[in-house]
C-alpha atoms as a PDB file:
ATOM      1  CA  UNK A   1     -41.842  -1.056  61.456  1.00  0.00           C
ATOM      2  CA  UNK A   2     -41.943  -3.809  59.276  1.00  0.00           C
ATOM      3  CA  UNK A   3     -40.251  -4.218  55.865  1.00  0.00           C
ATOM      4  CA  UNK A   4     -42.503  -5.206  52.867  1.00  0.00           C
ATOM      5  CA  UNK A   5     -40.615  -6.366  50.021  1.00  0.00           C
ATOM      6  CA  UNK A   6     -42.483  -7.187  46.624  1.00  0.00           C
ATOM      7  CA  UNK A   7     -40.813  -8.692  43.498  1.00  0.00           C
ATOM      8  CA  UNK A   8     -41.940 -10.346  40.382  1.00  0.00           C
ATOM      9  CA  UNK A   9     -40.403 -13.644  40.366  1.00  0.00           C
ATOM     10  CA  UNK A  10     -37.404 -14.184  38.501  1.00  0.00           C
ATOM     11  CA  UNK A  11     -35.418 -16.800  40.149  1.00  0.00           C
ATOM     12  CA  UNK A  12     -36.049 -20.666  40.353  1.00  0.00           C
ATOM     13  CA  UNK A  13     -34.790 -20.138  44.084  1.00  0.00           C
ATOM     14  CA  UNK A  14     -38.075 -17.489  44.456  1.00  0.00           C
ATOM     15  CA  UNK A  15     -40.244 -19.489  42.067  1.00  0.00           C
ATOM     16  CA  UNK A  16     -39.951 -22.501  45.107  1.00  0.00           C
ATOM     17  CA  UNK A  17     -40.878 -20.291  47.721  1.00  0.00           C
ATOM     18  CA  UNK A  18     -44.255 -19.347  46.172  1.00  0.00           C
ATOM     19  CA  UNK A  19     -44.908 -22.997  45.534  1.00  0.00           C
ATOM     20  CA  UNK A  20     -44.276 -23.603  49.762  1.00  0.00           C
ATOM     21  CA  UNK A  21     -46.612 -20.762  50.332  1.00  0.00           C
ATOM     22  CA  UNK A  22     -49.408 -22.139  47.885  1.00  0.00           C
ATOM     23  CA  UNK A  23     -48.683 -25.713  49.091  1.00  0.00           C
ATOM     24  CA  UNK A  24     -48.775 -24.402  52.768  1.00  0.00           C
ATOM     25  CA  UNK A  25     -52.888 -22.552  52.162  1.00  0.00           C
ATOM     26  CA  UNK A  26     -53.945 -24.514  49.794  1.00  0.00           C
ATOM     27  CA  UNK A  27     -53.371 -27.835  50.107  1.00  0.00           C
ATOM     28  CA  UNK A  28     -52.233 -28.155  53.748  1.00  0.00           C
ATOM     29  CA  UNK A  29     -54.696 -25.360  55.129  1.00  0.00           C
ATOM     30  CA  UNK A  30     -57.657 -26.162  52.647  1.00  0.00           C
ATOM     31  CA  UNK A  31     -56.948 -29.377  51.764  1.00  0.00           C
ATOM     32  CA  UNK A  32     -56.708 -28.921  47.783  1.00  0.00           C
ATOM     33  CA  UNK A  33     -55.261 -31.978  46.282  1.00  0.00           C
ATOM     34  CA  UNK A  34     -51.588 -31.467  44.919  1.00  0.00           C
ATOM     35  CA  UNK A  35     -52.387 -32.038  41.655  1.00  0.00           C
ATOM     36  CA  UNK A  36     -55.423 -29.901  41.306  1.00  0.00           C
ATOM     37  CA  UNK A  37     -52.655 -27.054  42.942  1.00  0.00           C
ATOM     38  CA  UNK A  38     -49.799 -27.692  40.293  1.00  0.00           C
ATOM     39  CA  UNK A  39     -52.204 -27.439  37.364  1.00  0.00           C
ATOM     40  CA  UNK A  40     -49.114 -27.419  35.340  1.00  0.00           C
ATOM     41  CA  UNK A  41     -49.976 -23.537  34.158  1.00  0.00           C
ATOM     42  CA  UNK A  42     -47.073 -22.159  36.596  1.00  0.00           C
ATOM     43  CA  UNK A  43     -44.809 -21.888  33.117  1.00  0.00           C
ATOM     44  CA  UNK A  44     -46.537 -19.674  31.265  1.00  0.00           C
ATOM     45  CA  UNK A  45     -47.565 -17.400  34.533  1.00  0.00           C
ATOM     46  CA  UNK A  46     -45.638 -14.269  36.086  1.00  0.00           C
ATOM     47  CA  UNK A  47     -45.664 -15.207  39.591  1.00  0.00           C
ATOM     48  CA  UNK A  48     -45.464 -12.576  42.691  1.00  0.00           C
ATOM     49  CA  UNK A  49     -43.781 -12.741  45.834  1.00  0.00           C
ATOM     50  CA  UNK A  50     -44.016 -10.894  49.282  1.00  0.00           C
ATOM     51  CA  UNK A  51     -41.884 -11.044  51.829  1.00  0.00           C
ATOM     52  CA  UNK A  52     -41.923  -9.584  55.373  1.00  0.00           C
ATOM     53  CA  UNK A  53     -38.262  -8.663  57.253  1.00  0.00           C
ATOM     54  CA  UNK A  54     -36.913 -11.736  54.286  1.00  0.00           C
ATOM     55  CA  UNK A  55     -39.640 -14.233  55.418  1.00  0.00           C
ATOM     56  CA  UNK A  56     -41.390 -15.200  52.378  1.00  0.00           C
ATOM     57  CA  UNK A  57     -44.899 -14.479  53.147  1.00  0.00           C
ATOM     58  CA  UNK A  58     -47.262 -14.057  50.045  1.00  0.00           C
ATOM     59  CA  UNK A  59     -47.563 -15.061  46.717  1.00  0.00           C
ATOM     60  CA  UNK A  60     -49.891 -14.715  43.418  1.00  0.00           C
ATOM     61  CA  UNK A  61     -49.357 -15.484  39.641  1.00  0.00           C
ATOM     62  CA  UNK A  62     -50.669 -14.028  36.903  1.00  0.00           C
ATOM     63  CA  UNK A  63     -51.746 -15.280  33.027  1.00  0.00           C
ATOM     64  CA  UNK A  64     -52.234 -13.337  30.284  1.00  0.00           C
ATOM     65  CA  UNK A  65     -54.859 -14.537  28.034  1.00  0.00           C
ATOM     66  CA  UNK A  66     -55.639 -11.733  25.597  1.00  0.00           C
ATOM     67  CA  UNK A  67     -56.666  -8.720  26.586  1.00  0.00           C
ATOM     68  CA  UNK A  68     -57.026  -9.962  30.560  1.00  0.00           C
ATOM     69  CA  UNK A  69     -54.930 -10.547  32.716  1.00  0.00           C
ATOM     70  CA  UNK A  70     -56.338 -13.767  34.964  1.00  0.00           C
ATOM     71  CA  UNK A  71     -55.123 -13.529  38.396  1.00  0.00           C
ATOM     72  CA  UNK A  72     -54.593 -16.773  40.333  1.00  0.00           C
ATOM     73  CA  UNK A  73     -53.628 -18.284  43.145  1.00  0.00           C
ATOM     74  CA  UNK A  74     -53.164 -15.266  45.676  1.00  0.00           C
ATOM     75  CA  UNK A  75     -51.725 -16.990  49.382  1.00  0.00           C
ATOM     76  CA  UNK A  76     -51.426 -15.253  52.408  1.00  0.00           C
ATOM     77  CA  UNK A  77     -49.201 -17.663  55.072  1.00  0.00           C
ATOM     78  CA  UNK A  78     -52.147 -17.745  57.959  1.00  0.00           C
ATOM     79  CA  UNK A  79     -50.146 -16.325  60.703  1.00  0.00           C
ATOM     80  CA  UNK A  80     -49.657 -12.871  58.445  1.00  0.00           C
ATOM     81  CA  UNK A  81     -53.670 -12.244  57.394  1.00  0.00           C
ATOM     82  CA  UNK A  82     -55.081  -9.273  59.024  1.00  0.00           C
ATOM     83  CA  UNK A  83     -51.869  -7.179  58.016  1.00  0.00           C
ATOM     84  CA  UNK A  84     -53.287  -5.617  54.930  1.00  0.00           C
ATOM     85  CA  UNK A  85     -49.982  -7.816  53.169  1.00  0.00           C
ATOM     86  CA  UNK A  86     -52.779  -9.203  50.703  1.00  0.00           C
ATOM     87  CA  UNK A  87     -53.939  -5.648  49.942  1.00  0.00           C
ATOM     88  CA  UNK A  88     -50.367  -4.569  49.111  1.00  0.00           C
ATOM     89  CA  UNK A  89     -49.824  -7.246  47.006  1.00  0.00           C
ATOM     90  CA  UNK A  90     -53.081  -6.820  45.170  1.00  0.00           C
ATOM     91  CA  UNK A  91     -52.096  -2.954  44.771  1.00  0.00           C
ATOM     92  CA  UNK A  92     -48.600  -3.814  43.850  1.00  0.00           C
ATOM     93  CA  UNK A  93     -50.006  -6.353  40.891  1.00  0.00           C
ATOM     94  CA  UNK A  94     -52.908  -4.051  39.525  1.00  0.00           C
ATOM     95  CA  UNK A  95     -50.184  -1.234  38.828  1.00  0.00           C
ATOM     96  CA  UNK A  96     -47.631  -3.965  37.434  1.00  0.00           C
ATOM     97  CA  UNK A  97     -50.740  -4.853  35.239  1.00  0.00           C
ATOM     98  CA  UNK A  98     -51.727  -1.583  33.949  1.00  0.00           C
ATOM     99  CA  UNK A  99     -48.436  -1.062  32.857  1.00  0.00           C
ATOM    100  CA  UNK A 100     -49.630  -2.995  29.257  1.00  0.00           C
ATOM    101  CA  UNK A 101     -51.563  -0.950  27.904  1.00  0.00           C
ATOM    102  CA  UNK A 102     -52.815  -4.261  26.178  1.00  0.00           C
ATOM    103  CA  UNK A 103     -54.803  -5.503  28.503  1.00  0.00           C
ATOM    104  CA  UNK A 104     -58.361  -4.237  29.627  1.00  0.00           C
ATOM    105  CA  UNK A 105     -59.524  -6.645  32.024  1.00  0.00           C
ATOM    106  CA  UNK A 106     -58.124  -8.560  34.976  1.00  0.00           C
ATOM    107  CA  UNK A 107     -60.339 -11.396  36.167  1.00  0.00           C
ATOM    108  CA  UNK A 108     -59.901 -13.939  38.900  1.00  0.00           C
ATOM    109  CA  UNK A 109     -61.987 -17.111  40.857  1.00  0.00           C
ATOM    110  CA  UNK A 110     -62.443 -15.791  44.290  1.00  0.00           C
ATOM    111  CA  UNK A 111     -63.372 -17.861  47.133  1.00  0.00           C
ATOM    112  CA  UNK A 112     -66.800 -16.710  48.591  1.00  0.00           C
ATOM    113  CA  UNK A 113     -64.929 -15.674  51.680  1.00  0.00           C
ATOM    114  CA  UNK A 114     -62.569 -12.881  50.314  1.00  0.00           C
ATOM    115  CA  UNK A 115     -65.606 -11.483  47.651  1.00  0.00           C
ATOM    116  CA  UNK A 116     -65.752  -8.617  50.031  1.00  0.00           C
ATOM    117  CA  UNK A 117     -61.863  -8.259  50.147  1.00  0.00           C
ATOM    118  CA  UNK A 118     -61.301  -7.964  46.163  1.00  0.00           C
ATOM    119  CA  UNK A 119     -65.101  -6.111  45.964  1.00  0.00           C
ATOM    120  CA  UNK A 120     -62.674  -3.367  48.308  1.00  0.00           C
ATOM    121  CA  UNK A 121     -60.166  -3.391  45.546  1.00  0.00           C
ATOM    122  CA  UNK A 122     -62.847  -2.605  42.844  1.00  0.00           C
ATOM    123  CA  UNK A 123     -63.192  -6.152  41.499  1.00  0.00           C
ATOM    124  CA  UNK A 124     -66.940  -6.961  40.590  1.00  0.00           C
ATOM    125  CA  UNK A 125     -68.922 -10.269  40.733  1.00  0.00           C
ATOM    126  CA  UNK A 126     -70.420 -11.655  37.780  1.00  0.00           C
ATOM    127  CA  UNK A 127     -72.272 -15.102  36.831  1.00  0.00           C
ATOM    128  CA  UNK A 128     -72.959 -17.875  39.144  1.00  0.00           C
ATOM    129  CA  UNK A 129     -71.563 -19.771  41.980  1.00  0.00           C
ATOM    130  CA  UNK A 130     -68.799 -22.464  41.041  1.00  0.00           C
ATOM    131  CA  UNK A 131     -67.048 -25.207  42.384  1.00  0.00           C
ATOM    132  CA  UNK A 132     -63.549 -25.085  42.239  1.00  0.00           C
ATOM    133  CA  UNK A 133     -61.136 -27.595  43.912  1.00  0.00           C
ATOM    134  CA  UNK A 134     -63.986 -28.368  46.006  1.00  0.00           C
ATOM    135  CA  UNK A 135     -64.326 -24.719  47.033  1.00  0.00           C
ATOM    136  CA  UNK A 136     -67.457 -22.137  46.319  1.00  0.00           C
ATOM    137  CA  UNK A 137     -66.070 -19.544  43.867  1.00  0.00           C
ATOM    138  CA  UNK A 138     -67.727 -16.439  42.184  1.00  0.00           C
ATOM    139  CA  UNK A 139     -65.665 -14.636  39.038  1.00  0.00           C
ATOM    140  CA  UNK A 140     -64.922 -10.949  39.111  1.00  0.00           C
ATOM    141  CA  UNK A 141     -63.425  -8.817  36.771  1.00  0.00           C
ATOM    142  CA  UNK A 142     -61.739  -5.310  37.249  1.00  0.00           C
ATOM    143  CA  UNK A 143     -62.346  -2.886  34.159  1.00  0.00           C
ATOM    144  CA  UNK A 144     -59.120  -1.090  33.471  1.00  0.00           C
END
């Protein structure tokens, strides 16, 4: 059995090993420039990590803007997808989410090939296809 470990980042320590695992997917794995990945919005984002048996694993940070929350930047280290790890954090951030009863919405960017994964989660498409980093994108939203 292995041991899932979620936390919302608190730590400078922590904050670098989401910044390996985004560096690691996106820019290594999908070749997003550096800059384009440190937008320079990391400050004013609660960031996520998972970790499996202490390995850090996953990672995703969140931005409040109003009444949504804008999830961004969800990484799963290659050699862990297919473990549901991505689900778990997902689950593990909606709840964290809906704990303000502020906000209403939670949106994200998803890359056309994990629609289907946050579609599972409820998420819903909405407007057109976009270009982001280079990579096709649709918005959804989660009503909450």
């Amino acid at each position: 059995m292995i041991n899932v470990k979620i936390t919302r980042i608190t730590s400078p320590e922590d904050m670098e090993k989401c910044f390996e695992i985004r560096k690691t997917v996106f820019v290594h794995e999908q070749h997003v420039s550096l800059s384009e990945e440190m937008d320079g919005l990391d400050k004013e984002a609660e960031h996520y990590l998972l970790s499996v048996d202490g390995k850090s694993t996953a990672t995703a940070r969140i931005r409040y803007l109003s009444d949504v929350a804008k999830i961004e930047r969800v990484a799963v280290l290659k050699n862990m997808r297919g473990y549901a790890l991505g689900q778990r954090l997902m689950d593990f951030i909606i709840r964290d989410i809906k704990k303000n009863p502020a906000i209403k919405n939670l949106k994200l960017g998803a890359q056309i090939q994990v629609v289907t994964f946050y579609e599972k989660l409820g998420f819903e498409s909405y407007g057109d296809e976009f270009l982001d980093a280079g990579i096709k994108h649709l918005w959804m939203q989660l009503k909450i």
